[in-house]
N, C-alpha and C. Protein backbone atom coordinates (compact mmCIF):
# COMPACT_ATOMS: atom_id res chain seq x y z
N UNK A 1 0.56 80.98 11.21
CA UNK A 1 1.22 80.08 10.30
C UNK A 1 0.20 79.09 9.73
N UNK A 2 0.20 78.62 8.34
CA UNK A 2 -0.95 78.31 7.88
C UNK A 2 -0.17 76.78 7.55
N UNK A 3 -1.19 75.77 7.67
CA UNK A 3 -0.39 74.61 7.78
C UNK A 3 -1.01 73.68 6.76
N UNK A 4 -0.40 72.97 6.00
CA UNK A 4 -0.12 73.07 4.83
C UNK A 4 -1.48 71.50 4.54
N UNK A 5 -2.57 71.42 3.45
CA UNK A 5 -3.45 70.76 3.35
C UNK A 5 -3.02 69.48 2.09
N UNK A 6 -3.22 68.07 2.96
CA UNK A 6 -2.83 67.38 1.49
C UNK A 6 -3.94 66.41 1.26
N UNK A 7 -4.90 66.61 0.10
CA UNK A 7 -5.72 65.78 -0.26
C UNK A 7 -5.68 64.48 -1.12
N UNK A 8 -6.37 63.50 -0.97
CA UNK A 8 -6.61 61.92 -1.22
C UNK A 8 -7.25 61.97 -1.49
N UNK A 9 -7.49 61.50 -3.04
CA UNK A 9 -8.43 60.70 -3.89
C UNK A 9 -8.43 59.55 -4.35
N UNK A 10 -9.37 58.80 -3.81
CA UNK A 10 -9.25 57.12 -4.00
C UNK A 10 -10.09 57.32 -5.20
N UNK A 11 -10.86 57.66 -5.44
CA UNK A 11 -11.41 57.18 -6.99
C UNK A 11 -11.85 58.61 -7.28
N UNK A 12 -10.90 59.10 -8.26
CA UNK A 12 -10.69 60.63 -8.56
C UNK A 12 -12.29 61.04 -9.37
N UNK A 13 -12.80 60.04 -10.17
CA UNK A 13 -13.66 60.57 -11.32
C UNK A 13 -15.04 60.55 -10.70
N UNK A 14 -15.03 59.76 -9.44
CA UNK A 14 -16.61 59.85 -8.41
C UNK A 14 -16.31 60.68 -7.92
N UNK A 15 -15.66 60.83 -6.90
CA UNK A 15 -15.44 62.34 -6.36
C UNK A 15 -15.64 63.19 -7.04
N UNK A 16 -15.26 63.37 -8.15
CA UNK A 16 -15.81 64.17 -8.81
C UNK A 16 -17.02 64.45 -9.27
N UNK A 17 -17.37 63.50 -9.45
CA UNK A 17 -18.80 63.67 -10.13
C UNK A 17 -19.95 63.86 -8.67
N UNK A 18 -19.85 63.26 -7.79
CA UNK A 18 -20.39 63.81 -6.65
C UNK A 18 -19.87 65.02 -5.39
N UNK A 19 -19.02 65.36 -5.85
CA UNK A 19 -18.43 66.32 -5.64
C UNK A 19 -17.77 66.37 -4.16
N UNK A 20 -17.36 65.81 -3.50
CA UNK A 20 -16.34 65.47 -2.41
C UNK A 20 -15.29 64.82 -3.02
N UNK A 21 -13.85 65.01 -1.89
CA UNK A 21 -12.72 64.52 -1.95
C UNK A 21 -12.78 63.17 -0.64
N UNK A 22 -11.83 62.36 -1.03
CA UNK A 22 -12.05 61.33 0.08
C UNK A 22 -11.72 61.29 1.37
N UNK A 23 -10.28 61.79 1.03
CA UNK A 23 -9.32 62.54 2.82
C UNK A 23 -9.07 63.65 2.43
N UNK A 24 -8.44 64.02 3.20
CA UNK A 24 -7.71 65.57 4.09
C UNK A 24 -7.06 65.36 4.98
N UNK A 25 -5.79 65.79 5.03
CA UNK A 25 -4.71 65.68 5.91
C UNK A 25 -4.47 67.24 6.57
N UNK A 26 -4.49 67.49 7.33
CA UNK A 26 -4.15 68.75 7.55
C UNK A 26 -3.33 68.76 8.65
N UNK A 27 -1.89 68.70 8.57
CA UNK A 27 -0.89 68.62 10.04
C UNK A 27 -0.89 66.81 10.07
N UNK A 28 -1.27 66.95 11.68
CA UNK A 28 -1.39 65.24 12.13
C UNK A 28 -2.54 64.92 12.11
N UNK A 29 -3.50 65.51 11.63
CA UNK A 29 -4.42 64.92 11.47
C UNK A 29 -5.31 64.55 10.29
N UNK A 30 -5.97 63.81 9.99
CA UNK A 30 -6.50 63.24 8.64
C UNK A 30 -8.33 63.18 9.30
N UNK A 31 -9.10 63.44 7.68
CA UNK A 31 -10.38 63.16 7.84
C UNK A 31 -10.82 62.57 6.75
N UNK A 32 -11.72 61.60 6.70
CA UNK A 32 -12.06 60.27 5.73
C UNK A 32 -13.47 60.23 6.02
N UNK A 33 -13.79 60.60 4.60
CA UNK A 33 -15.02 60.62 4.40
C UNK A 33 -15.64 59.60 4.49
N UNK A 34 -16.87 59.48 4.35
CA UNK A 34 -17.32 58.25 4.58
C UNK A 34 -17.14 56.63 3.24
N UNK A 35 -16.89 55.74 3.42
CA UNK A 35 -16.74 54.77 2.49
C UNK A 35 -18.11 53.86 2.47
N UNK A 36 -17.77 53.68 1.48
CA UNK A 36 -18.84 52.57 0.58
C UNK A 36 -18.64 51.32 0.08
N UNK A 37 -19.53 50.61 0.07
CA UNK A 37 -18.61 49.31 -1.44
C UNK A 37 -18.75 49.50 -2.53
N UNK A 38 -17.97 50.04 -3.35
CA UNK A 38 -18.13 50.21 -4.74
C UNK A 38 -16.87 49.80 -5.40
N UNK A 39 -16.73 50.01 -6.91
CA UNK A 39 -15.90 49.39 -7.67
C UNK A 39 -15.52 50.93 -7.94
N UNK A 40 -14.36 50.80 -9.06
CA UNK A 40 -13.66 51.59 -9.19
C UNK A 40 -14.72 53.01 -10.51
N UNK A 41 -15.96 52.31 -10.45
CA UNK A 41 -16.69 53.21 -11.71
C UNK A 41 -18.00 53.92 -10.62
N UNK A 42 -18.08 53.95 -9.73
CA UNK A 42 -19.17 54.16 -8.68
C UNK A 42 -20.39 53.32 -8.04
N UNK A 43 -19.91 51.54 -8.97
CA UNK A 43 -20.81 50.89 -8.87
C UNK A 43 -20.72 50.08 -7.93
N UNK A 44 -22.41 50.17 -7.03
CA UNK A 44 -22.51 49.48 -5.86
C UNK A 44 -21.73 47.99 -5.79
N UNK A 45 -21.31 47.32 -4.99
CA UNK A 45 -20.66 45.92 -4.98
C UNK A 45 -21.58 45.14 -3.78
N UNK A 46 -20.87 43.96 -3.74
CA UNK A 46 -21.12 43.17 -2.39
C UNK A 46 -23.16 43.17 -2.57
N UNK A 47 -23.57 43.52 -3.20
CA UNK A 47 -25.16 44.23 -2.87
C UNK A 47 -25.69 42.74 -2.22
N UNK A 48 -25.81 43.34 -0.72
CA UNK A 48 -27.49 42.41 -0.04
C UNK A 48 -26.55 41.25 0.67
N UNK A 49 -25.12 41.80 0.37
CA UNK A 49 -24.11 40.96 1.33
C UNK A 49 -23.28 41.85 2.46
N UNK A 50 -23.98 42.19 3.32
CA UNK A 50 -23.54 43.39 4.06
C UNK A 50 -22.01 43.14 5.14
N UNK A 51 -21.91 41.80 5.08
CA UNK A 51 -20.31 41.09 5.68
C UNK A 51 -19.08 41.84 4.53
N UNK A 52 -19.69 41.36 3.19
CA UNK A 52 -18.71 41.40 2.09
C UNK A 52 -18.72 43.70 2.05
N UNK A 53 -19.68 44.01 1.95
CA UNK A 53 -19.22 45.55 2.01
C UNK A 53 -18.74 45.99 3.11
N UNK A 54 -18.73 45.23 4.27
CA UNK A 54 -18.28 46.06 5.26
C UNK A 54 -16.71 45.36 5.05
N UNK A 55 -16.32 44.80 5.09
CA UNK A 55 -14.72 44.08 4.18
C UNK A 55 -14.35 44.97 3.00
N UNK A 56 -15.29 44.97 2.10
CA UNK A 56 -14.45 46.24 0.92
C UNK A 56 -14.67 47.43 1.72
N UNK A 57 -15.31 47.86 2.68
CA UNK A 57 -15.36 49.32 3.06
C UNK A 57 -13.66 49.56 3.47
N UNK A 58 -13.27 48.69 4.85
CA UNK A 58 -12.59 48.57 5.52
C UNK A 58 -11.27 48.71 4.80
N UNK A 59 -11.20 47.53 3.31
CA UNK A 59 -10.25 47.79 2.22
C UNK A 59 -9.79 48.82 1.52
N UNK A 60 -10.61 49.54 1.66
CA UNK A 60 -10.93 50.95 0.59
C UNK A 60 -9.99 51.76 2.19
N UNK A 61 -10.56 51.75 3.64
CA UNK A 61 -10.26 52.87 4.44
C UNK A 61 -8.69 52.15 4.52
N UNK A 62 -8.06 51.01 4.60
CA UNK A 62 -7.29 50.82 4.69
C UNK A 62 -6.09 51.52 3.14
N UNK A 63 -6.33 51.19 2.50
CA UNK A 63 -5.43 51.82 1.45
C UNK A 63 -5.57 53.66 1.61
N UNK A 64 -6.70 54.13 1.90
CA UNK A 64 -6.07 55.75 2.52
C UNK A 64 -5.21 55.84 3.53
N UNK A 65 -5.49 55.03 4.27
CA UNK A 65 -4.62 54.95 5.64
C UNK A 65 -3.56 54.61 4.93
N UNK A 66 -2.81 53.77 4.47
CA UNK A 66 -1.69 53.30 4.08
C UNK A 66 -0.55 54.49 3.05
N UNK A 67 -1.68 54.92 2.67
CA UNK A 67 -1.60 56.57 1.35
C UNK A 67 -0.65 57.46 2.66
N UNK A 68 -1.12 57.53 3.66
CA UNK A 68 -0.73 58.45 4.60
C UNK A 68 0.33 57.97 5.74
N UNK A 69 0.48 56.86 5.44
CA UNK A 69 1.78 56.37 6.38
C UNK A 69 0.71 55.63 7.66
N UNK A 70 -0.13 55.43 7.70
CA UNK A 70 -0.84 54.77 9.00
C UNK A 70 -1.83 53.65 8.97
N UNK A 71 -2.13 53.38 10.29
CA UNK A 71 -2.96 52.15 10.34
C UNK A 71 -4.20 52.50 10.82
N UNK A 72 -4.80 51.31 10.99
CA UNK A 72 -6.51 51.57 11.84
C UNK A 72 -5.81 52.29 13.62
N UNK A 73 -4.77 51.48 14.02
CA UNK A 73 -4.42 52.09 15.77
C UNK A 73 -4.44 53.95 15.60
N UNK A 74 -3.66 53.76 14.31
CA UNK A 74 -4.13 55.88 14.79
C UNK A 74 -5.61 56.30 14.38
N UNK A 75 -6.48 55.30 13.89
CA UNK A 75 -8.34 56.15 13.41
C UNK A 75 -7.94 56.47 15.16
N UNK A 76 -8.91 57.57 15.50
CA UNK A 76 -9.32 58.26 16.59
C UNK A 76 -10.90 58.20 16.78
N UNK A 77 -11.61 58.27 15.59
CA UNK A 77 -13.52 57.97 15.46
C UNK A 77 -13.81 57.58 14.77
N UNK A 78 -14.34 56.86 14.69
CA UNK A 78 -14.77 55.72 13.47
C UNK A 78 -16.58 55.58 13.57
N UNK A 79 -16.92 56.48 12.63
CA UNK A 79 -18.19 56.63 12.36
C UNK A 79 -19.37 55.55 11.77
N UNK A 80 -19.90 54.69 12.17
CA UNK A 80 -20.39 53.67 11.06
C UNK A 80 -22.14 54.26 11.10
N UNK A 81 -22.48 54.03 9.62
CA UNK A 81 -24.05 54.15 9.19
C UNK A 81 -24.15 52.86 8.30
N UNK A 82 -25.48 52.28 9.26
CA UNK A 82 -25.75 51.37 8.68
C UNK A 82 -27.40 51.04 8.13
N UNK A 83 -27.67 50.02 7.37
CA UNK A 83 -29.00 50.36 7.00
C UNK A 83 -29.88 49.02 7.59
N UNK A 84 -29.36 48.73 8.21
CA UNK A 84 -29.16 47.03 9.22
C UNK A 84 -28.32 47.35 10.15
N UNK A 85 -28.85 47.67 11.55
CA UNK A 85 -27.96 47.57 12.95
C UNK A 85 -27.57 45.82 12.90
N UNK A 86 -29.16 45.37 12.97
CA UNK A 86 -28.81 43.50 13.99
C UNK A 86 -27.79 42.87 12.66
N UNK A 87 -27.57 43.15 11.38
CA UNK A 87 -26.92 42.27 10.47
C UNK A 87 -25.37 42.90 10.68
N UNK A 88 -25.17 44.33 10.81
CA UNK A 88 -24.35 45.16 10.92
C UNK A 88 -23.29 43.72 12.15
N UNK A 89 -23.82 44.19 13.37
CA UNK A 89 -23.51 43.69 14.91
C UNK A 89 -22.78 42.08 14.51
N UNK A 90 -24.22 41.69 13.56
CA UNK A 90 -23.48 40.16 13.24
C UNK A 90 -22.02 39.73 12.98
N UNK A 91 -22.31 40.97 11.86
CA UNK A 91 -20.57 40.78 11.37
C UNK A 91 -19.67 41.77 11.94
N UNK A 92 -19.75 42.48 13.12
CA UNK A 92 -18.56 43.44 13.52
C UNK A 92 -17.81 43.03 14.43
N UNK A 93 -17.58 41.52 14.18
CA UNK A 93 -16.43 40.94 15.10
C UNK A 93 -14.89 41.24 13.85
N UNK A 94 -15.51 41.39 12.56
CA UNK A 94 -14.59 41.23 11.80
C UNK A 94 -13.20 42.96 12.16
N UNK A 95 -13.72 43.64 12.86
CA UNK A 95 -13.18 44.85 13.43
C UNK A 95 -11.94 44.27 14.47
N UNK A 96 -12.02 43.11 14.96
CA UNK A 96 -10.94 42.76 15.94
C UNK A 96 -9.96 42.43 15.04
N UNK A 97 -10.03 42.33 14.12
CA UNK A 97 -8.60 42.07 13.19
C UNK A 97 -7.92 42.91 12.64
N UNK A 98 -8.79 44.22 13.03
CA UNK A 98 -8.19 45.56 12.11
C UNK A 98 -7.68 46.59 13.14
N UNK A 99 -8.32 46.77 14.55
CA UNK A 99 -7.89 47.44 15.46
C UNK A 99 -7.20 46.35 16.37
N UNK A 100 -5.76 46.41 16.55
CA UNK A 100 -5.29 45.48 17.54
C UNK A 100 -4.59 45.97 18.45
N UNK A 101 -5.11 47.07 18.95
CA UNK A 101 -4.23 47.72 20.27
C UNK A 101 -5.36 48.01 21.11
N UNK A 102 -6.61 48.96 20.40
CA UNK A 102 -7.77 49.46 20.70
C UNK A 102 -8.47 50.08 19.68
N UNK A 103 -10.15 49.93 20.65
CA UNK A 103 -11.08 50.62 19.66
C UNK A 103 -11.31 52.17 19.52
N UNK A 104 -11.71 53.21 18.30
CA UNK A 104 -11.66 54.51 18.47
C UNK A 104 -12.83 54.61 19.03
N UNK A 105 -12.86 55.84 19.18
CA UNK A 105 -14.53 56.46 19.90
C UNK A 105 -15.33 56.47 18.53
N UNK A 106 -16.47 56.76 18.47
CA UNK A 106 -17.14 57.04 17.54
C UNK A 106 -18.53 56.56 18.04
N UNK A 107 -19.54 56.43 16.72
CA UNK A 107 -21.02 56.44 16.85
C UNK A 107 -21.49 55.01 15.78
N UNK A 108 -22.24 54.34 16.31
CA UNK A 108 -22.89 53.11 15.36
C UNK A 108 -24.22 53.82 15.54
N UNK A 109 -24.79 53.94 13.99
CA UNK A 109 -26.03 54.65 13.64
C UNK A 109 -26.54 53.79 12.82
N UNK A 110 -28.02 53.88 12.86
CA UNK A 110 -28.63 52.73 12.27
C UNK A 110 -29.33 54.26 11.14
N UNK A 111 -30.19 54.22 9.83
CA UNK A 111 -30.45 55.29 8.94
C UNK A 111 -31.43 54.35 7.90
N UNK A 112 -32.37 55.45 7.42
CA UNK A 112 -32.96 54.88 6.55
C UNK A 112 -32.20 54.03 5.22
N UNK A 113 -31.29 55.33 4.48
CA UNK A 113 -30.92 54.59 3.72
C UNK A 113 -29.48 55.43 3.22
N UNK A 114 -28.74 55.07 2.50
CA UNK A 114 -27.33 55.37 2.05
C UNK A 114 -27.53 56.29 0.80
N UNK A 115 -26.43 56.71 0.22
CA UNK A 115 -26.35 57.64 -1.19
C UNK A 115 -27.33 56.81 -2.36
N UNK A 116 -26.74 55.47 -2.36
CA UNK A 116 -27.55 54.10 -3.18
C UNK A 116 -28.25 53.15 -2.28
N UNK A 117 -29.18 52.82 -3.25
CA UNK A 117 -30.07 51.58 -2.12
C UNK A 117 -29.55 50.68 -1.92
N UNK A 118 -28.75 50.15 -2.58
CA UNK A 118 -27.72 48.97 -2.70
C UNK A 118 -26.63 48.93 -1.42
N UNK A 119 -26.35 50.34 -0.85
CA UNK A 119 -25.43 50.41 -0.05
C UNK A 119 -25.64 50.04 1.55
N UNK A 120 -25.41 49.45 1.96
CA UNK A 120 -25.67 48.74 3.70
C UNK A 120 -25.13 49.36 4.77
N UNK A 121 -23.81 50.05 4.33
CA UNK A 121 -23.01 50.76 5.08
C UNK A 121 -21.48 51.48 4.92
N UNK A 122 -21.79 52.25 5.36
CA UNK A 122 -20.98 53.57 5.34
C UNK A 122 -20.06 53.92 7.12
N UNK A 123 -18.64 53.99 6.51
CA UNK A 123 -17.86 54.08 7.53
C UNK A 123 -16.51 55.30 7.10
N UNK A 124 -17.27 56.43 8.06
CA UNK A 124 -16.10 57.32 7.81
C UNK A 124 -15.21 57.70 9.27
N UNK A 125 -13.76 57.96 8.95
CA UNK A 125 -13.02 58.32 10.03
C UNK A 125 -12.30 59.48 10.08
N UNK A 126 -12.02 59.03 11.43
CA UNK A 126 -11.05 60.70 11.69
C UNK A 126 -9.18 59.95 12.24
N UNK A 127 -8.54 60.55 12.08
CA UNK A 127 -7.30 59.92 12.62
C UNK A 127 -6.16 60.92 12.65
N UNK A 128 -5.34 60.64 13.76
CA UNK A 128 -4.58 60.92 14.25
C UNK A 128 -3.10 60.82 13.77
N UNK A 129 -2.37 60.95 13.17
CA UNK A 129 -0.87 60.30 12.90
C UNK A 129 0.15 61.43 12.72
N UNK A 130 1.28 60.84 13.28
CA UNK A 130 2.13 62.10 13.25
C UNK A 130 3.34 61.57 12.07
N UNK A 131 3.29 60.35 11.66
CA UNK A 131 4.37 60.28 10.86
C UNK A 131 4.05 60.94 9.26
């Protein structure tokens, strides 16, 4: 039995042009590509303010989540790449306001550099939801 695939596009015309979709739902489970700070035309935001992109990242994963009926409590891995660990760490208290039951598993990776130079960090997830 083949179970039925529903895709999410947060900004249909980048995806396109770089050629990924943003989620995938397949059953109860969802996969979320990785996010960025950008505006709605592909252009870097927040640049060299790595508090403020990791806030629009979070904004951006939150409205897929919301697309799909869920919150941050069902992410299951929460992937972060960053291009700054020690600035990253600074600001990842701002995560206690978004997970308030518990944290997912996942990996904090430090990387040379992102798709754009402008970009500080990249956070993609995986999640769980049955509604």
């Amino acid at each position: 039995m083949s179970v039925a695939r529903e895709y999410f596009h947060l900004r249909p015309e980048v995806e396109k042009a770089y050629g990924y979709t943003h989620a995938l739902r397949i059953g109860n489970d969802i996969k979320i590509s990785g996010a960025v700070s950008m505006d709605d035309q592909g252009n870097p935001t927040a640049v060299d303010d790595i508090e403020q992109q990791m806030k629009n990242v979070y904004a951006d994963l939150q409205k897929i989540l919301e697309h799909f009926g869920c919150t941050f409590d069902d992410v299951t891995v929460e992937n972060v790449f960053t291009t700054n660990m020690e600035k990253f760490l600074e600001a990842s208290a701002y995560r206690n306001e978004l997970y308030t039951n518990h944290f997912p598993t996942g990996s904090w990776l430090e990387v040379k550099g992102l798709a754009l130079p402008e970009f500080m960090v990249e956070i993609e997830l995986e999640v769980h939801c049955a509604r």
